[in-house]
C-alpha atoms as a PDB file:
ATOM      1  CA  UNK A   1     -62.453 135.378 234.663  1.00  0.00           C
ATOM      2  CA  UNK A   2     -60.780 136.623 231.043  1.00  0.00           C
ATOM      3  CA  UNK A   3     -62.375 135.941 228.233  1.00  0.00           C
ATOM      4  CA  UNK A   4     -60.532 135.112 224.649  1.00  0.00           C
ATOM      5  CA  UNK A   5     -59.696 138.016 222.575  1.00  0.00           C
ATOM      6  CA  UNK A   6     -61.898 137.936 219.067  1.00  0.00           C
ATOM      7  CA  UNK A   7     -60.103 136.511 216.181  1.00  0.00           C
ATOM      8  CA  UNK A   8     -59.065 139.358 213.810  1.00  0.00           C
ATOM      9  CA  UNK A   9     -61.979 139.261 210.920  1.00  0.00           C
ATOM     10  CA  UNK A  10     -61.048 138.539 207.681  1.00  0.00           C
ATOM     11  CA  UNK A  11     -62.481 136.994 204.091  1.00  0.00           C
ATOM     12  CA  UNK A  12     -63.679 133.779 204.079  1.00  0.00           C
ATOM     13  CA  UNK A  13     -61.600 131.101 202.482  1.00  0.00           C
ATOM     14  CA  UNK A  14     -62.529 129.840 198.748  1.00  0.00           C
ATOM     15  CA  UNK A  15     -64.513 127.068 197.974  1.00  0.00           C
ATOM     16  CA  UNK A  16     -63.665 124.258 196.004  1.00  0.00           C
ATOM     17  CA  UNK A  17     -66.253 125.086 193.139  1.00  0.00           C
ATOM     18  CA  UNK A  18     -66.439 127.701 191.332  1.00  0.00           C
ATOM     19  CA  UNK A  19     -66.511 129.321 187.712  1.00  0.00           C
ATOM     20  CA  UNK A  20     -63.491 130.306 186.259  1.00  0.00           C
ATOM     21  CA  UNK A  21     -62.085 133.526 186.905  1.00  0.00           C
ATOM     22  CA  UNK A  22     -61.673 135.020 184.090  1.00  0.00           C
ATOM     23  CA  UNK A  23     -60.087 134.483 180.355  1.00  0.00           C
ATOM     24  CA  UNK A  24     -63.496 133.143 179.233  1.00  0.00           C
ATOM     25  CA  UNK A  25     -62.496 132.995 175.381  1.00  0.00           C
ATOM     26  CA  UNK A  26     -58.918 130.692 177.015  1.00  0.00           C
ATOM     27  CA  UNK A  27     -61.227 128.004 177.986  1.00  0.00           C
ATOM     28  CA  UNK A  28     -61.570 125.126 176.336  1.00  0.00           C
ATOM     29  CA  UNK A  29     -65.116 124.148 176.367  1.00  0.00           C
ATOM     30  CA  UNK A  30     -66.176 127.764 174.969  1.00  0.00           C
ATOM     31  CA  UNK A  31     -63.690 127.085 172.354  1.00  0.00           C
ATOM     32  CA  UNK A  32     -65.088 124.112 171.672  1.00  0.00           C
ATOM     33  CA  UNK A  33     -68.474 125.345 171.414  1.00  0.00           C
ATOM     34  CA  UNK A  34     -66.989 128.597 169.206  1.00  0.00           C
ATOM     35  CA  UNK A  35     -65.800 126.110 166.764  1.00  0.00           C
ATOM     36  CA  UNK A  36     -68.596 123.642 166.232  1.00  0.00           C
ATOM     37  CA  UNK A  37     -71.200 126.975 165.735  1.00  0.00           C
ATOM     38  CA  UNK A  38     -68.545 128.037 163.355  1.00  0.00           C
ATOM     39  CA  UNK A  39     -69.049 125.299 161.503  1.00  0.00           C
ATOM     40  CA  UNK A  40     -72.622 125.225 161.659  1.00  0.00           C
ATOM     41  CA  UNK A  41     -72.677 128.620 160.366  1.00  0.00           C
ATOM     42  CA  UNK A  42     -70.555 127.415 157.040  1.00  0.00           C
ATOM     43  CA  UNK A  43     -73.497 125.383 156.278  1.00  0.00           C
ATOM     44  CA  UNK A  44     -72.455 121.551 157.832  1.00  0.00           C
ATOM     45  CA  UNK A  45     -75.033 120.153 159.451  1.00  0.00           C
ATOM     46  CA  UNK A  46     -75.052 119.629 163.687  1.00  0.00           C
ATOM     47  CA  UNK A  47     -73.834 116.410 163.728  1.00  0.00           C
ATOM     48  CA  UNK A  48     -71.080 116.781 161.175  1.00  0.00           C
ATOM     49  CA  UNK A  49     -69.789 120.192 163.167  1.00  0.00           C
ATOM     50  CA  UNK A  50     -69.869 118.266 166.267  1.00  0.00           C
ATOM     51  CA  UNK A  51     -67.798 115.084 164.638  1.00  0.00           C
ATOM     52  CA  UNK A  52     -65.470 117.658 163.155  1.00  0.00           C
ATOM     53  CA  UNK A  53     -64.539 118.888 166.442  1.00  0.00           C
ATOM     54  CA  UNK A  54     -65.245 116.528 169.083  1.00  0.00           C
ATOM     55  CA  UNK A  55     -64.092 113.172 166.798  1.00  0.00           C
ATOM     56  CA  UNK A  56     -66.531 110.334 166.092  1.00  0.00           C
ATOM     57  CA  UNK A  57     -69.409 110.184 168.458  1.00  0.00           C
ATOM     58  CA  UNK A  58     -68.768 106.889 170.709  1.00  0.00           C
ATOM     59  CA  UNK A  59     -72.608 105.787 171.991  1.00  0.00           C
ATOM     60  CA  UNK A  60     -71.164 103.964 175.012  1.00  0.00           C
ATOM     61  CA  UNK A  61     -69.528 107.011 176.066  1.00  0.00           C
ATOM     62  CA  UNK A  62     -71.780 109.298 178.358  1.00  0.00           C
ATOM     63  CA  UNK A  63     -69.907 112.476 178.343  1.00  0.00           C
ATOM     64  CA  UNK A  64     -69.395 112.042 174.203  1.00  0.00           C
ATOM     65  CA  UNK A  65     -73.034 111.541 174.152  1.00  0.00           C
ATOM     66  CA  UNK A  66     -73.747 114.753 176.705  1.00  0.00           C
ATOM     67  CA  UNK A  67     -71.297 117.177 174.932  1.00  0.00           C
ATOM     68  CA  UNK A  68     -73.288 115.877 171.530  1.00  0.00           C
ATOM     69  CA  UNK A  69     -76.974 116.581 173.522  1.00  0.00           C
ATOM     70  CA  UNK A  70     -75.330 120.514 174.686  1.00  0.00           C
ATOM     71  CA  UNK A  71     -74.607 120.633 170.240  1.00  0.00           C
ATOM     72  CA  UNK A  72     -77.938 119.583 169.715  1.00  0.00           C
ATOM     73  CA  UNK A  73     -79.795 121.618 172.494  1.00  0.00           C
ATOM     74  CA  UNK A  74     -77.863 124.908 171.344  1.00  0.00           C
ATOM     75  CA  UNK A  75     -78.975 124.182 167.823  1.00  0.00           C
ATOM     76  CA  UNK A  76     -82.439 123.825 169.017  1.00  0.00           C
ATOM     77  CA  UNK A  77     -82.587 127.243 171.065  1.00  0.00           C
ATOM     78  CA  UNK A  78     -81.335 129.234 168.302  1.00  0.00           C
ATOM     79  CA  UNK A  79     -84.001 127.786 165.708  1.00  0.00           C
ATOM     80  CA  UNK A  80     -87.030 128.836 168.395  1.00  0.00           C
ATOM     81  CA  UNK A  81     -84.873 132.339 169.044  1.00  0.00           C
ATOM     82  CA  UNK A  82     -85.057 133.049 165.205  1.00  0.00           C
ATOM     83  CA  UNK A  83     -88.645 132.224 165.006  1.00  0.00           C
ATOM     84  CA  UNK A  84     -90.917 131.580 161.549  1.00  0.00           C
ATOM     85  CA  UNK A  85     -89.917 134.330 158.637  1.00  0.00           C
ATOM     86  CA  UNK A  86     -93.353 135.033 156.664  1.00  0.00           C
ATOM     87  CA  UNK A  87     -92.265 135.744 153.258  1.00  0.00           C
ATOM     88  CA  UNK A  88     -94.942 138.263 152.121  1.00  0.00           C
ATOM     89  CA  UNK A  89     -93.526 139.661 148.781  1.00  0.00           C
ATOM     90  CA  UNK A  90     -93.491 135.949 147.520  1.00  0.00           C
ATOM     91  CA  UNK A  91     -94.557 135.395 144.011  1.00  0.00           C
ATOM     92  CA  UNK A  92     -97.139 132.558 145.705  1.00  0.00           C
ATOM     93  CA  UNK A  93     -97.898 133.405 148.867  1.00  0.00           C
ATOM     94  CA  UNK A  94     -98.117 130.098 151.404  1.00  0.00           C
ATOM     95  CA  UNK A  95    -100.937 129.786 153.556  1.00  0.00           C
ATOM     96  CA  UNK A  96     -99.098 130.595 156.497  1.00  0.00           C
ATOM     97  CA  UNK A  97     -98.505 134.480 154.911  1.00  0.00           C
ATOM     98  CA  UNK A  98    -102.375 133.963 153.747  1.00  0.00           C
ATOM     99  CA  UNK A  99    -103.637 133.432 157.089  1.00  0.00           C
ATOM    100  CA  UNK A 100    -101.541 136.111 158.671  1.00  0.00           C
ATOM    101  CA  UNK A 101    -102.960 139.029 156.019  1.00  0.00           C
ATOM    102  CA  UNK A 102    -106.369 137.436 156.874  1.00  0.00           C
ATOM    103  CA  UNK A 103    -105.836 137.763 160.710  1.00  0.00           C
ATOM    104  CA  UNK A 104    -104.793 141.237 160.417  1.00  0.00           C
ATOM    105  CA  UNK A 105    -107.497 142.451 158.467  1.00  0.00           C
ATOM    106  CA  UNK A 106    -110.411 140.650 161.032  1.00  0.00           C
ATOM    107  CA  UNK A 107    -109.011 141.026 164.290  1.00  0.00           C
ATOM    108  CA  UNK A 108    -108.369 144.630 165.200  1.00  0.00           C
ATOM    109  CA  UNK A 109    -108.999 144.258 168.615  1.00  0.00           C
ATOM    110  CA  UNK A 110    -107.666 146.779 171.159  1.00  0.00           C
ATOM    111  CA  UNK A 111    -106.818 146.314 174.588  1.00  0.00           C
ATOM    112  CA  UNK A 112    -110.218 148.653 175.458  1.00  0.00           C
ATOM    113  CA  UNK A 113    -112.044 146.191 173.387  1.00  0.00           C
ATOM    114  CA  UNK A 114    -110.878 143.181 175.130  1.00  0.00           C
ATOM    115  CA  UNK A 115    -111.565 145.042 178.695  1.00  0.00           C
ATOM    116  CA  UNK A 116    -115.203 143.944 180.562  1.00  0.00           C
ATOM    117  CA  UNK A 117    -117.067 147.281 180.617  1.00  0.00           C
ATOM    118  CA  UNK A 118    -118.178 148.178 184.692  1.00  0.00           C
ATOM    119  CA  UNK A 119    -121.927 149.257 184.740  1.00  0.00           C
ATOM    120  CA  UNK A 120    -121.157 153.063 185.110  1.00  0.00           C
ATOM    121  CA  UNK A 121    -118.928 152.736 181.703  1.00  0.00           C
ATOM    122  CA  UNK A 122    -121.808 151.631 179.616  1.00  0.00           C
ATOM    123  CA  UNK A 123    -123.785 154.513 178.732  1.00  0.00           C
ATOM    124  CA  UNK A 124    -127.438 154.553 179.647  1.00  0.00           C
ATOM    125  CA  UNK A 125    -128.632 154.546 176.021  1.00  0.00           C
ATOM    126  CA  UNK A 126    -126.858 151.094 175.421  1.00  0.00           C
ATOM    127  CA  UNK A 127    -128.018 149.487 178.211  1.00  0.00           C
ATOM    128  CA  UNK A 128    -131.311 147.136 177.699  1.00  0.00           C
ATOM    129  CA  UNK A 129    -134.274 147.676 180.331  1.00  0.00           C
ATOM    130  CA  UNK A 130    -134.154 144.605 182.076  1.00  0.00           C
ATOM    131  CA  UNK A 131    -130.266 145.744 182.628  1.00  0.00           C
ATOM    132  CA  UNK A 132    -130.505 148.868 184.085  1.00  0.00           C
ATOM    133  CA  UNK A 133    -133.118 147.127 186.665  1.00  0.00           C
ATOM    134  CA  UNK A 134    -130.397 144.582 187.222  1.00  0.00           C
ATOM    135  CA  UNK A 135    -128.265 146.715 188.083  1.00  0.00           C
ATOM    136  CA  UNK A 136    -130.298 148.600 190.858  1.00  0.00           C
ATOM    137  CA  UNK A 137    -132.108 145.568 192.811  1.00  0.00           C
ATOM    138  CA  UNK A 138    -130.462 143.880 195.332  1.00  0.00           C
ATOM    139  CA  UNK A 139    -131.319 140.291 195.030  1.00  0.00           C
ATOM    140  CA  UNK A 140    -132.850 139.321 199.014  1.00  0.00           C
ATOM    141  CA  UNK A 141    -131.758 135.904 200.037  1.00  0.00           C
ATOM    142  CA  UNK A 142    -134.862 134.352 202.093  1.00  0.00           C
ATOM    143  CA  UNK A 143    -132.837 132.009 204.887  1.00  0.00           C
ATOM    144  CA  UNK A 144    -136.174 130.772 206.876  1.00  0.00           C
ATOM    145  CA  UNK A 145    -135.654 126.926 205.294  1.00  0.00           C
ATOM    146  CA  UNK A 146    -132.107 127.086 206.353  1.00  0.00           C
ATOM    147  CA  UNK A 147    -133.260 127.951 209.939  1.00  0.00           C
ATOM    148  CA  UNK A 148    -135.819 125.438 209.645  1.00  0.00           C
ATOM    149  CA  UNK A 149    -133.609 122.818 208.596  1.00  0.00           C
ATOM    150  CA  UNK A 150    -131.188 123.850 210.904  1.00  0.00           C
ATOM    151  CA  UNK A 151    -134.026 123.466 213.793  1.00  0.00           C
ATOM    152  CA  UNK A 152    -135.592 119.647 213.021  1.00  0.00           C
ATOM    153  CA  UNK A 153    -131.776 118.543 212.136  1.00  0.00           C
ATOM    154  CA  UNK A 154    -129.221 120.375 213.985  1.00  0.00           C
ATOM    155  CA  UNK A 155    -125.933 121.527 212.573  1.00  0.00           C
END
């Protein structure tokens, strides 16, 4: 009996999905979005930059209104990448910059601090009496009502 000679190997064939390529600045949609944070940058307002590029928004159209959620939802991740600006050389200080001076003058905490000390890291001078006998018993567990239990019951 012969057997079939193996089929030369070779790359696998290309899906039907995929990303393009390359040319990312060429596509479209990036273009799109380039233009619309342009605008936003010049000081219009989301939904303006998005009208301005995309045309009216049409609320019975589901990819107008998804293209006008992406505008929105890139708007929104820049605001929480930028974070609050404390303004602490303000002629009036707002309570926000009030409570942060506060906060740094009361809590200097350091990571030591906020560790839980092991017996043998307290010193023997800071430890209170009843402590340091604490620390050498061995409490003895007394199991004769268990068995007893165990006995008139059963398991």
């Amino acid at each position: 009996m012969r057997g079939v000679p193996k089929p030369p190997l070779q790359e696998p064939e290309e899906s039907g999905m995929g990303t393009p390529t390359g040319n990312y600045e060429d596509h479209p949609v990036i273009n799109d979005r380039k233009k619309v944070d342009a605008l936003r940058l010049k000081g219009m307002s989301p939904e303006e930059a998005h009208q301005a590029v995309y045309g009216e928004l049409d609320t019975s159209d589901v990819d107008g209104k998804g293209k006008f959620a992406g505008t929105l939802g890139r708007v929104q991740d820049d605001n929480g990448r930028k974070g609050i600006k404390i303004e602490k050389d303000a002629e009036f200080m707002s309570l926000l910059a009030k409570d942060d001076a506060l906060e740094k003058e009361v809590q200097q905490t350091t990571p030591a601090d906020m560790a839980t000390p092991i017996d043998k890291q307290v010193p023997d001078k800071l430890q209170q009496p009843d402590d340091r006998v604490a620390l050498t018993q061995q409490e003895e567990m007394d199991y004769n009502d268990d068995v007893a239990y165990i006995m008139k019951y059963g398991r």
